[in-house]
N, C-alpha and C. Protein backbone atom coordinates (compact mmCIF):
# COMPACT_ATOMS: atom_id res chain seq x y z
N UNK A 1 -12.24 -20.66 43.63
CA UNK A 1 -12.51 -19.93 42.41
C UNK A 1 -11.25 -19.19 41.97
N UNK A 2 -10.65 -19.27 40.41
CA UNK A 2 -9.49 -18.37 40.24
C UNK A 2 -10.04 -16.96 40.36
N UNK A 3 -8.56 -16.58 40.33
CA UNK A 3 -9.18 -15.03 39.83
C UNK A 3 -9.37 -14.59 38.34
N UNK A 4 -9.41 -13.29 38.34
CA UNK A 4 -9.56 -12.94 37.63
C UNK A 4 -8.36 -13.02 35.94
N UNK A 5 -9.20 -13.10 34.97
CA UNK A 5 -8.00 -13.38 34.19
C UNK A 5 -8.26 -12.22 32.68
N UNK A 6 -7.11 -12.21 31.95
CA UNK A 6 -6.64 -10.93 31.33
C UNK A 6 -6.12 -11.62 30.40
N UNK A 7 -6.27 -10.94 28.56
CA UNK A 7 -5.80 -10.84 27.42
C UNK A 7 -5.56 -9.75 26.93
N UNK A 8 -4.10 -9.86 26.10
CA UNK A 8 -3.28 -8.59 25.51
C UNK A 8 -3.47 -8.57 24.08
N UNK A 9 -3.89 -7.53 23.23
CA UNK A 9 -3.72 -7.55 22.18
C UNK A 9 -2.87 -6.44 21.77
N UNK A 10 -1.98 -6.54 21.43
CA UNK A 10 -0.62 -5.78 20.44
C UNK A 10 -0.91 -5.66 19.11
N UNK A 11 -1.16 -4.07 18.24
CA UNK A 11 -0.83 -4.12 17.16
C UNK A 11 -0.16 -2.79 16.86
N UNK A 12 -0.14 -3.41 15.19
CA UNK A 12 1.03 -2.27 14.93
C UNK A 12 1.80 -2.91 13.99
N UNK A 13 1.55 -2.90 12.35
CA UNK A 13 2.86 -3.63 11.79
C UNK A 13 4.02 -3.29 11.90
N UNK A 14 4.46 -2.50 12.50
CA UNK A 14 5.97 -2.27 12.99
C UNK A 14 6.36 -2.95 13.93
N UNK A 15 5.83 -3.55 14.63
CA UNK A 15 6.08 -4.63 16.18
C UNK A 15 6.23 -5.57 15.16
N UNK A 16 4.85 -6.34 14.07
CA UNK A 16 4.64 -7.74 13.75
C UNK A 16 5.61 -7.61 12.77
N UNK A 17 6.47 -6.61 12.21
CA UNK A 17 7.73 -6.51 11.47
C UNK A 17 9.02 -6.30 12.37
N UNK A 18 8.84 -6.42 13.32
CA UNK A 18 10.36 -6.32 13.77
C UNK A 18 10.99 -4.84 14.05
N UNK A 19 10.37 -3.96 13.15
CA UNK A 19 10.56 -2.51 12.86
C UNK A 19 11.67 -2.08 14.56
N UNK A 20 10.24 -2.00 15.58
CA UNK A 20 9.93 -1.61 16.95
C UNK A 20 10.38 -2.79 17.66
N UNK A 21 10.66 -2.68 19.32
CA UNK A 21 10.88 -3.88 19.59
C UNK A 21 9.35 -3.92 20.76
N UNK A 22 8.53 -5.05 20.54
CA UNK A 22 7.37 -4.73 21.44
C UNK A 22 7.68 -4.94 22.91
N UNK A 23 7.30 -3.64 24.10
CA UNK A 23 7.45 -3.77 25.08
C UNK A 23 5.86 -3.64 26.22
N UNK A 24 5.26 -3.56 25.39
CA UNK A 24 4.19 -2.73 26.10
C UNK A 24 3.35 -4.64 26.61
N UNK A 25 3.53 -5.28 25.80
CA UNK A 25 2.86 -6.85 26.76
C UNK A 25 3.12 -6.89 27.70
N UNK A 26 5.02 -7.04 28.16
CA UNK A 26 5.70 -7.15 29.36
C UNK A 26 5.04 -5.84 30.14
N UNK A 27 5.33 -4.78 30.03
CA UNK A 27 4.40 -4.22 30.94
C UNK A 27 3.39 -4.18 31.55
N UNK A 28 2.15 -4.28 30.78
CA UNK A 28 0.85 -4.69 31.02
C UNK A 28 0.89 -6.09 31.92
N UNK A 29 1.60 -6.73 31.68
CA UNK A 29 1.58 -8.12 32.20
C UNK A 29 2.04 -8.20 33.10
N UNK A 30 3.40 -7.86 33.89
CA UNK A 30 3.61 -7.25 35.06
C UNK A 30 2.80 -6.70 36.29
N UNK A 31 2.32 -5.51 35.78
CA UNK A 31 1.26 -4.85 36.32
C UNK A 31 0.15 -5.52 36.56
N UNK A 32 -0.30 -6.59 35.30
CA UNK A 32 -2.21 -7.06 35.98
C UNK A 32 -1.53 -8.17 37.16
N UNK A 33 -0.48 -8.98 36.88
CA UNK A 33 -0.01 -10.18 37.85
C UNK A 33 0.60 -9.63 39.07
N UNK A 34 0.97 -8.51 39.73
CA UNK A 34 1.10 -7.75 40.64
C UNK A 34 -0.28 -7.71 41.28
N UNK A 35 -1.19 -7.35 40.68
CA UNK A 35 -2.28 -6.72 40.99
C UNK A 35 -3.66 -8.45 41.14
N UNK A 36 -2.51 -9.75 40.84
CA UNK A 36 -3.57 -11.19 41.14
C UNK A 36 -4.47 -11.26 39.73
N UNK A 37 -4.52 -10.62 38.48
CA UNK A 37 -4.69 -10.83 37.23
C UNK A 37 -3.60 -11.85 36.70
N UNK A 38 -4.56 -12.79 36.37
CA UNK A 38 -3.70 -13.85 35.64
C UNK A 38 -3.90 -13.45 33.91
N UNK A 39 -2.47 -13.10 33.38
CA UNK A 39 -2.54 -13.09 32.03
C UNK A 39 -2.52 -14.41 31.12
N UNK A 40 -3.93 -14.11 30.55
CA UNK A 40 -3.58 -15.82 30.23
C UNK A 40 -3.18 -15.84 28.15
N UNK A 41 -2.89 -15.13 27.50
CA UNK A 41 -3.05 -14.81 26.08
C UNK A 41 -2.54 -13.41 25.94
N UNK A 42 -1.36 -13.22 25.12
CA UNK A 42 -0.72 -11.64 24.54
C UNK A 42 -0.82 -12.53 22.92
N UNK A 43 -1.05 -11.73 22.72
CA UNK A 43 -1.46 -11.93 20.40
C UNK A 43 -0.53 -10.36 20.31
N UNK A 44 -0.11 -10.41 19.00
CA UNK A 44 0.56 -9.43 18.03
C UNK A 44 -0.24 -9.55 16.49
N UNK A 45 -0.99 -8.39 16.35
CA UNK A 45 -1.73 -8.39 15.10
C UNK A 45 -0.87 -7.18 14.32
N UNK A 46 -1.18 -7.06 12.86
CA UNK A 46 -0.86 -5.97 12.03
C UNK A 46 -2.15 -4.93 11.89
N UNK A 47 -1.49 -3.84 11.03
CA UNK A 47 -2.55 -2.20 10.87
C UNK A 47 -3.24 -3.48 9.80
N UNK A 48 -4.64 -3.99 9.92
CA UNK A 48 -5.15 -5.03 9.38
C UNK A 48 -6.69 -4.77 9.59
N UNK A 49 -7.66 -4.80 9.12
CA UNK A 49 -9.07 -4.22 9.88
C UNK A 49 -9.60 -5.74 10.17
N UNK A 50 -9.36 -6.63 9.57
CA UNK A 50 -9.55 -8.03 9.01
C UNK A 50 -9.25 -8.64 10.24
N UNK A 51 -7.41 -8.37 10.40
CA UNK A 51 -6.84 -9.12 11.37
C UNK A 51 -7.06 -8.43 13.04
N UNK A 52 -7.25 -7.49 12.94
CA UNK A 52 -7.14 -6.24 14.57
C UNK A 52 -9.42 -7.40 14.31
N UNK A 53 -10.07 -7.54 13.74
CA UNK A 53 -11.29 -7.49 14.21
C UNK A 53 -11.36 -9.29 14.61
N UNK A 54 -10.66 -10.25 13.84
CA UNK A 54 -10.42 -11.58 14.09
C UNK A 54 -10.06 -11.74 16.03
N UNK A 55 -9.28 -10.84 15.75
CA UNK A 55 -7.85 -11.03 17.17
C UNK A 55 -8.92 -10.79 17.69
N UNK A 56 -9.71 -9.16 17.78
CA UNK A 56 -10.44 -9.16 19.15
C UNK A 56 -11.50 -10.02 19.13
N UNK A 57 -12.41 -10.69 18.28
CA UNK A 57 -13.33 -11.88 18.60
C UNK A 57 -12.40 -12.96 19.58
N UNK A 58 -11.34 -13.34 19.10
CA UNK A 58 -10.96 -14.61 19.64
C UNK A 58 -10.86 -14.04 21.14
N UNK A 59 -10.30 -12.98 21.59
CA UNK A 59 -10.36 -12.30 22.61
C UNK A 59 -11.21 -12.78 23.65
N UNK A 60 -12.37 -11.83 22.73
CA UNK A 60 -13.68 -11.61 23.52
C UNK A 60 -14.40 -12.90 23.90
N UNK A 61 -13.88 -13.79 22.75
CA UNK A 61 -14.49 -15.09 23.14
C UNK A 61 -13.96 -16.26 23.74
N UNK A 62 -12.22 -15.81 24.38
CA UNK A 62 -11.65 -16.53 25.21
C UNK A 62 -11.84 -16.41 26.56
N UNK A 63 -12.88 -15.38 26.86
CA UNK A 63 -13.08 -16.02 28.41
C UNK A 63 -12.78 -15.19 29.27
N UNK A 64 -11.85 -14.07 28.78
CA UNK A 64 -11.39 -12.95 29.75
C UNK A 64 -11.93 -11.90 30.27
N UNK A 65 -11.75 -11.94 31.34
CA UNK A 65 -12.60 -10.99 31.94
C UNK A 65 -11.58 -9.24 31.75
N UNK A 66 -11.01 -9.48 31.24
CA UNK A 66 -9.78 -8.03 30.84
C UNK A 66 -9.45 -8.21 29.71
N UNK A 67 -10.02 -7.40 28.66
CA UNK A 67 -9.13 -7.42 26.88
C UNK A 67 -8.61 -6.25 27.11
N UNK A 68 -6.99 -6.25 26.90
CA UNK A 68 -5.93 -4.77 27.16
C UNK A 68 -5.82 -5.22 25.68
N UNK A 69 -5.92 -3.33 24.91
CA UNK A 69 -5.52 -3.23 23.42
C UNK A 69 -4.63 -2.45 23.05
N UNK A 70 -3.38 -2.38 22.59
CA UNK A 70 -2.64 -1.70 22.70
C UNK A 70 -2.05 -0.93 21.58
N UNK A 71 -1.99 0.03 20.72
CA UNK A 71 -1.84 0.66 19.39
C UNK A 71 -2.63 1.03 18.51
N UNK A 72 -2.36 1.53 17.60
CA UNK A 72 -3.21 2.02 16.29
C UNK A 72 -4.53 3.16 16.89
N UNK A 73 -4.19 4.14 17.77
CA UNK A 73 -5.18 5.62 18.22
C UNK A 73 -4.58 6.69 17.50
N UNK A 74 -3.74 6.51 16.62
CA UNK A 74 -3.12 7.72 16.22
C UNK A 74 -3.63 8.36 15.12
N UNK A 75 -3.54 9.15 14.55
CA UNK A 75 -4.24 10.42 13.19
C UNK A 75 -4.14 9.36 12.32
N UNK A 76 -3.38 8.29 11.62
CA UNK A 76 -2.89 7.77 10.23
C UNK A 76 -4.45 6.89 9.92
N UNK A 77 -3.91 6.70 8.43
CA UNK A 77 -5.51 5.60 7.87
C UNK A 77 -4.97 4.49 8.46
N UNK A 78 -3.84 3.76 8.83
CA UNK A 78 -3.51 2.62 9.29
C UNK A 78 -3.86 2.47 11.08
N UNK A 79 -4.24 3.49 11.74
CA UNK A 79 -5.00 3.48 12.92
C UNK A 79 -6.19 3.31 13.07
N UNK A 80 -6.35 1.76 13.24
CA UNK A 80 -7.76 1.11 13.18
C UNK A 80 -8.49 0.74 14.36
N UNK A 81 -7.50 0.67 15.60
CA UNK A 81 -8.06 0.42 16.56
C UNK A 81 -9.73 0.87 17.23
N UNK A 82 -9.52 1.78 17.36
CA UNK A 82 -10.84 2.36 17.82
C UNK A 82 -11.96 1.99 16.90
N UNK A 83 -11.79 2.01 15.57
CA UNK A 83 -13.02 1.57 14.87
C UNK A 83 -12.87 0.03 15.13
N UNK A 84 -12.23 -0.70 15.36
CA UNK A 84 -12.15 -1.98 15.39
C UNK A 84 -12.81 -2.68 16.32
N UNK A 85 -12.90 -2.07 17.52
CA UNK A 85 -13.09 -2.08 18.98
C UNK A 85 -14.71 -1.97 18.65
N UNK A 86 -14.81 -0.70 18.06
CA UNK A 86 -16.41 -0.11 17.63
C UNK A 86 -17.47 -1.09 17.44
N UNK A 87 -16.75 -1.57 16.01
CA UNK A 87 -17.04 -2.40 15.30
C UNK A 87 -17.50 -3.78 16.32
N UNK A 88 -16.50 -4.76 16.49
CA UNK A 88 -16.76 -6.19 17.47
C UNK A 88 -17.91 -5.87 18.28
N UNK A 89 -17.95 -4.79 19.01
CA UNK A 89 -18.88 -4.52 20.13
C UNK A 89 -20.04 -3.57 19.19
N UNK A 90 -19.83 -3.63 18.55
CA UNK A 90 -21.46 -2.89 17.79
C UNK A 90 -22.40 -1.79 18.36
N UNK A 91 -20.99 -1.26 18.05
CA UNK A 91 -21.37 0.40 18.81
C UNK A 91 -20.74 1.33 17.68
N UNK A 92 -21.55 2.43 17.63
CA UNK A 92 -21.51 3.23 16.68
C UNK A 92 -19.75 4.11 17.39
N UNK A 93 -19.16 3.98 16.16
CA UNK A 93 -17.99 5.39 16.96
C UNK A 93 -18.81 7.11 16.79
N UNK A 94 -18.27 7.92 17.75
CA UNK A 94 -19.02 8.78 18.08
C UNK A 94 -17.71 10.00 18.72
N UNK A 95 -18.33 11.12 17.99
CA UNK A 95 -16.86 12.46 18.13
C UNK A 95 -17.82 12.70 19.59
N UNK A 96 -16.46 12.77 20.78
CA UNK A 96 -16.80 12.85 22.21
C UNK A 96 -15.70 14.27 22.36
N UNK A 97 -16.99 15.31 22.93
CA UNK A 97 -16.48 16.47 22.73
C UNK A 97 -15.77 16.78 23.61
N UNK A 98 -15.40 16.24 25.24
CA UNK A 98 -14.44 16.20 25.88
C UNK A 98 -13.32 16.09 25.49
N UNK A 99 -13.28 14.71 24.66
CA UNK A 99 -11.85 14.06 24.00
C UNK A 99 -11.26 15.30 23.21
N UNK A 100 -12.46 15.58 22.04
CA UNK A 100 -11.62 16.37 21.04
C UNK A 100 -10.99 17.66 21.91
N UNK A 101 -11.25 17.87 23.06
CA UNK A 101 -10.72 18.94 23.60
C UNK A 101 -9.51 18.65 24.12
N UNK A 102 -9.44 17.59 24.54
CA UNK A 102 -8.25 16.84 25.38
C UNK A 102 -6.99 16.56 23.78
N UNK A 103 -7.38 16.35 22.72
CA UNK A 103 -6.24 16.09 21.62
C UNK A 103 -6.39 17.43 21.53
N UNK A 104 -7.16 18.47 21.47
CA UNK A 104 -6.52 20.03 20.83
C UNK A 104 -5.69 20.68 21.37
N UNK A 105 -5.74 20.33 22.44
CA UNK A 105 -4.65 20.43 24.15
C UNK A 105 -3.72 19.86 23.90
N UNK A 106 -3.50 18.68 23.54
CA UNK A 106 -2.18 18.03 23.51
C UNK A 106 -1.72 18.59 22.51
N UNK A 107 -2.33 18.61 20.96
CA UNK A 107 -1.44 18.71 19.53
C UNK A 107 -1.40 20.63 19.03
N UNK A 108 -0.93 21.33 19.95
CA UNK A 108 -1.53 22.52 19.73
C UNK A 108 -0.04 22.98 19.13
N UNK A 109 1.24 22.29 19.20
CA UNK A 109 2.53 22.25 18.48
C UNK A 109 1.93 21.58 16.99
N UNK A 110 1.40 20.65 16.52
CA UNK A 110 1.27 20.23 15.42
C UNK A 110 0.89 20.99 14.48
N UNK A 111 1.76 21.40 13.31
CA UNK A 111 1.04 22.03 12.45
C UNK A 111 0.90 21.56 11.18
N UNK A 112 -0.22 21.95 10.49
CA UNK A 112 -1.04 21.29 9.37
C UNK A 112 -2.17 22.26 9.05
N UNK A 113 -2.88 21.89 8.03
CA UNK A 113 -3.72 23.13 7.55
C UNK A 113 -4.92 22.86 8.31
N UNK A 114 -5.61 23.42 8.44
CA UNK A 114 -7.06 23.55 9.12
C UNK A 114 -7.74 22.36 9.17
N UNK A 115 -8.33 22.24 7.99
CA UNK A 115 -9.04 21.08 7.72
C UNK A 115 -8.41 19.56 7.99
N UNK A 116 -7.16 19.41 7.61
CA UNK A 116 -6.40 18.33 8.03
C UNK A 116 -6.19 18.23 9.31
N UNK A 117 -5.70 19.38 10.55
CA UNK A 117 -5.74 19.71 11.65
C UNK A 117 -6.90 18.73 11.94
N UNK A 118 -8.28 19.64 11.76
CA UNK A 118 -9.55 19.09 12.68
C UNK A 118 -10.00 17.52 12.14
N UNK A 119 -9.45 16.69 11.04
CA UNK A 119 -9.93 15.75 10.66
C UNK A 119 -9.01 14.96 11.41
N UNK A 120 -7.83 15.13 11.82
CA UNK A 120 -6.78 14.53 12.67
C UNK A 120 -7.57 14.57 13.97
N UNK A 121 -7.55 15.50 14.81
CA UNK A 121 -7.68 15.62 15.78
C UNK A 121 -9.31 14.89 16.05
N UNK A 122 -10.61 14.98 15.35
CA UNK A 122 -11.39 14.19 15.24
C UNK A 122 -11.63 13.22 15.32
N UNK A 123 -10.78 12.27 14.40
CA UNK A 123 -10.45 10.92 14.35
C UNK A 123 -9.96 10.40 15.44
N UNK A 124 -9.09 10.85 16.03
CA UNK A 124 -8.69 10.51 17.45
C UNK A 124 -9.96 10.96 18.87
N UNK A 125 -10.06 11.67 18.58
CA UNK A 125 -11.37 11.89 19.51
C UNK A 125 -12.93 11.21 19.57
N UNK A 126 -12.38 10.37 18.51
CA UNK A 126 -13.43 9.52 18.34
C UNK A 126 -13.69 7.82 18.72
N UNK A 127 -14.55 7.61 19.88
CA UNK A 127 -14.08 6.79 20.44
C UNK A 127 -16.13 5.77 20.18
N UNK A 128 -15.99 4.40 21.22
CA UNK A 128 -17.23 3.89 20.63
C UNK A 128 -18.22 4.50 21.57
N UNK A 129 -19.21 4.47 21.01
CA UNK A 129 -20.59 5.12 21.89
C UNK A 129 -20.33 4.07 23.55
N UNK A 130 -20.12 5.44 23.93
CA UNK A 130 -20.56 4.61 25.69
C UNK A 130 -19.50 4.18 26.78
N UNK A 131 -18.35 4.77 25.66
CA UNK A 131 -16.72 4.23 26.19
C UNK A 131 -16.23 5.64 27.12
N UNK A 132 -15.81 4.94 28.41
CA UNK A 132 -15.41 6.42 29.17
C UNK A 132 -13.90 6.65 28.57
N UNK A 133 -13.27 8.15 28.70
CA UNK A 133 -12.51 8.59 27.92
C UNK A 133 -11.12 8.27 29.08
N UNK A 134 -10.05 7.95 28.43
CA UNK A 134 -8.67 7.93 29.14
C UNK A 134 -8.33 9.01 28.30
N UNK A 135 -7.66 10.20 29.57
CA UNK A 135 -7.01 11.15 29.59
C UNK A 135 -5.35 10.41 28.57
N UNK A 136 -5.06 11.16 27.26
CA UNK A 136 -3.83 11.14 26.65
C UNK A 136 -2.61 11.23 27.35
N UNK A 137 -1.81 10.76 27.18
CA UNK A 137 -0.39 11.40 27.41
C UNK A 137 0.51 11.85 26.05
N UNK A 138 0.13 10.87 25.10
CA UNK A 138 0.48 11.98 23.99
C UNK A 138 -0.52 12.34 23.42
N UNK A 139 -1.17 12.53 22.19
CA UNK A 139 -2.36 13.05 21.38
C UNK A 139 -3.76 12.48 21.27
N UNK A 140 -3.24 11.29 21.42
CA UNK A 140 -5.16 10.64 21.36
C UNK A 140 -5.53 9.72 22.71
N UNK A 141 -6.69 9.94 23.23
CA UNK A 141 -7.52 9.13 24.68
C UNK A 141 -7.18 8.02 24.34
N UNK A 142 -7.27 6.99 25.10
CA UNK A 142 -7.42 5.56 25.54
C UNK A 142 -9.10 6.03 25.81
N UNK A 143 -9.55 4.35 25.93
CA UNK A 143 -11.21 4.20 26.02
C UNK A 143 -11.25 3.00 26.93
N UNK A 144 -12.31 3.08 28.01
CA UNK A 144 -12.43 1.52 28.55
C UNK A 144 -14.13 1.65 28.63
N UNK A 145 -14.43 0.06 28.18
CA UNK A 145 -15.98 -0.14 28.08
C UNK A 145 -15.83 -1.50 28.48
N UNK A 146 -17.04 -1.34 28.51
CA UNK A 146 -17.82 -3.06 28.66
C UNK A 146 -18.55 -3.52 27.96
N UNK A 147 -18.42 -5.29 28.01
CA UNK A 147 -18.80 -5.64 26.51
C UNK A 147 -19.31 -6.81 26.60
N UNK A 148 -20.25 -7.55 27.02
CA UNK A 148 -20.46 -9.22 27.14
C UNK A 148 -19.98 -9.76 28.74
N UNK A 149 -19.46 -8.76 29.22
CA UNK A 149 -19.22 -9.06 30.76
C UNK A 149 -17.61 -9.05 30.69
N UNK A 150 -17.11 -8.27 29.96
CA UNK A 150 -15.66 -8.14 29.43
C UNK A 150 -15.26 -6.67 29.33
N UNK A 151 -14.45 -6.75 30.46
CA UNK A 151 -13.77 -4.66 30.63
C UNK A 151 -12.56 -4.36 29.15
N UNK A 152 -12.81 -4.15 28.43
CA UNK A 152 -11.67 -4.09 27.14
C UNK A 152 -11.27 -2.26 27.18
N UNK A 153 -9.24 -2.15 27.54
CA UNK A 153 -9.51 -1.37 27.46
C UNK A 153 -8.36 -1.10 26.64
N UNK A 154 -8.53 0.05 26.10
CA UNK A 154 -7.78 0.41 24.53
C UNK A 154 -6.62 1.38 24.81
N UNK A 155 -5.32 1.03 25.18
CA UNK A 155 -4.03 1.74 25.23
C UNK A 155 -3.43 2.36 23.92
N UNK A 156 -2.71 3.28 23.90
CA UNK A 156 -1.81 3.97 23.06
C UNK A 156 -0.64 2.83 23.03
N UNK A 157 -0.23 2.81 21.85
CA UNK A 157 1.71 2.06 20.99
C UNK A 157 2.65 2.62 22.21
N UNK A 158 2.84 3.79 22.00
CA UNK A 158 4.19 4.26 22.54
C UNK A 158 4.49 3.96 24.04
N UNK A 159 5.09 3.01 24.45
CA UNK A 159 5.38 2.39 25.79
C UNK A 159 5.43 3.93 27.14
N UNK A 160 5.82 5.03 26.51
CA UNK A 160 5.94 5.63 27.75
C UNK A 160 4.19 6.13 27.77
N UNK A 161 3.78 5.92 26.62
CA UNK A 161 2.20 6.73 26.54
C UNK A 161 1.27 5.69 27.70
N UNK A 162 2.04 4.75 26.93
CA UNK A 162 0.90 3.24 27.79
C UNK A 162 1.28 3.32 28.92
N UNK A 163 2.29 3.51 29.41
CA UNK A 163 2.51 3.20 30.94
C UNK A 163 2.12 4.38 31.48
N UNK A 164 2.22 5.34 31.37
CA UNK A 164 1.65 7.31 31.91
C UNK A 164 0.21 6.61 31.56
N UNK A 165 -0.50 6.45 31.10
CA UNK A 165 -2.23 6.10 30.69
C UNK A 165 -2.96 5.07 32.07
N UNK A 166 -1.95 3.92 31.69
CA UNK A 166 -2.21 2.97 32.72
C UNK A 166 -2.39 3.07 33.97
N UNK A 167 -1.28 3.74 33.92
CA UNK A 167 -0.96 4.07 35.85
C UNK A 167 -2.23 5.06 36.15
């Protein structure tokens, strides 16, 4: 019987533009094949609701027993991940009052007016019904759930965030 096997999804139109240079696959990929995870599929999608919800079907429906997601948790309207994730798996997103405590902790340098403050920090704290919370290393949780018999779990862009999260 093989083992176990693993898909990467990368987004971020700054990677699928060249902007950034993407490092966070090679990492992830490293790490699951150390660990006897065979990576079998890394995809690069754009801030896309269309394209981030395509990618993760093909994902979910390639067979892997590991979907790693990597970008788009941050405050901006182009951070779709988490609803995206929501969405495929048909789970309501839901403000998890741990989390929002864990981003008020991190972003307590950020300043912005009140209302923008808590709609930031919200949005990020908002993860899908039922998803246990990954502790931040910069401002917003990572999430890992289960989904069809599939562990999918949702990393931060910034390579030092993903690798501090991961580990």
């Amino acid at each position: 019987m093989a083992g176990p096997r693993a898909s990467i999804l990368v987004t971020g139109d700054e990677i699928l533009r060249g902007r950034i240079r993407e490092a966070n696959a090679g990492i992830l990929s490293r790490s699951l094949e150390e660990r006897g995870v065979e990576v079998a599929r890394v995809e690069i999608v754009g801030d896309d609701m269309a394209a981030l919800l395509g990618a993760l079907e093909r994902h979910l429906a390639g067979g892997a027993d590991l979907v790693c997601v990597t970008g788009g948790l941050g405050p901006t309207h182009d951070d779709l991940t988490m609803e995206a994730v929501a969405r495929v798996t048909g789970r309501p997103l839901e403000l998890v009052p741990h989390a929002l405590e864990m981003v008020r902790a991190r972003s307590l340098a950020i300043r912005s007016g009140a209302a923008v403050q808590r709609a930031v920090q919200e949005k990020q704290a908002s993860l899908p019904s039922g998803a246990a919370v990954l502790a931040p290393a910069g401002t917003a949780p990572g999430a890992v759930l289960e989904h069809a018999g599939t562990v999918i779990v949702v990393l931060p862009g910034p390579p030092w965030e993903l690798t501090t999260m991961w580990e």
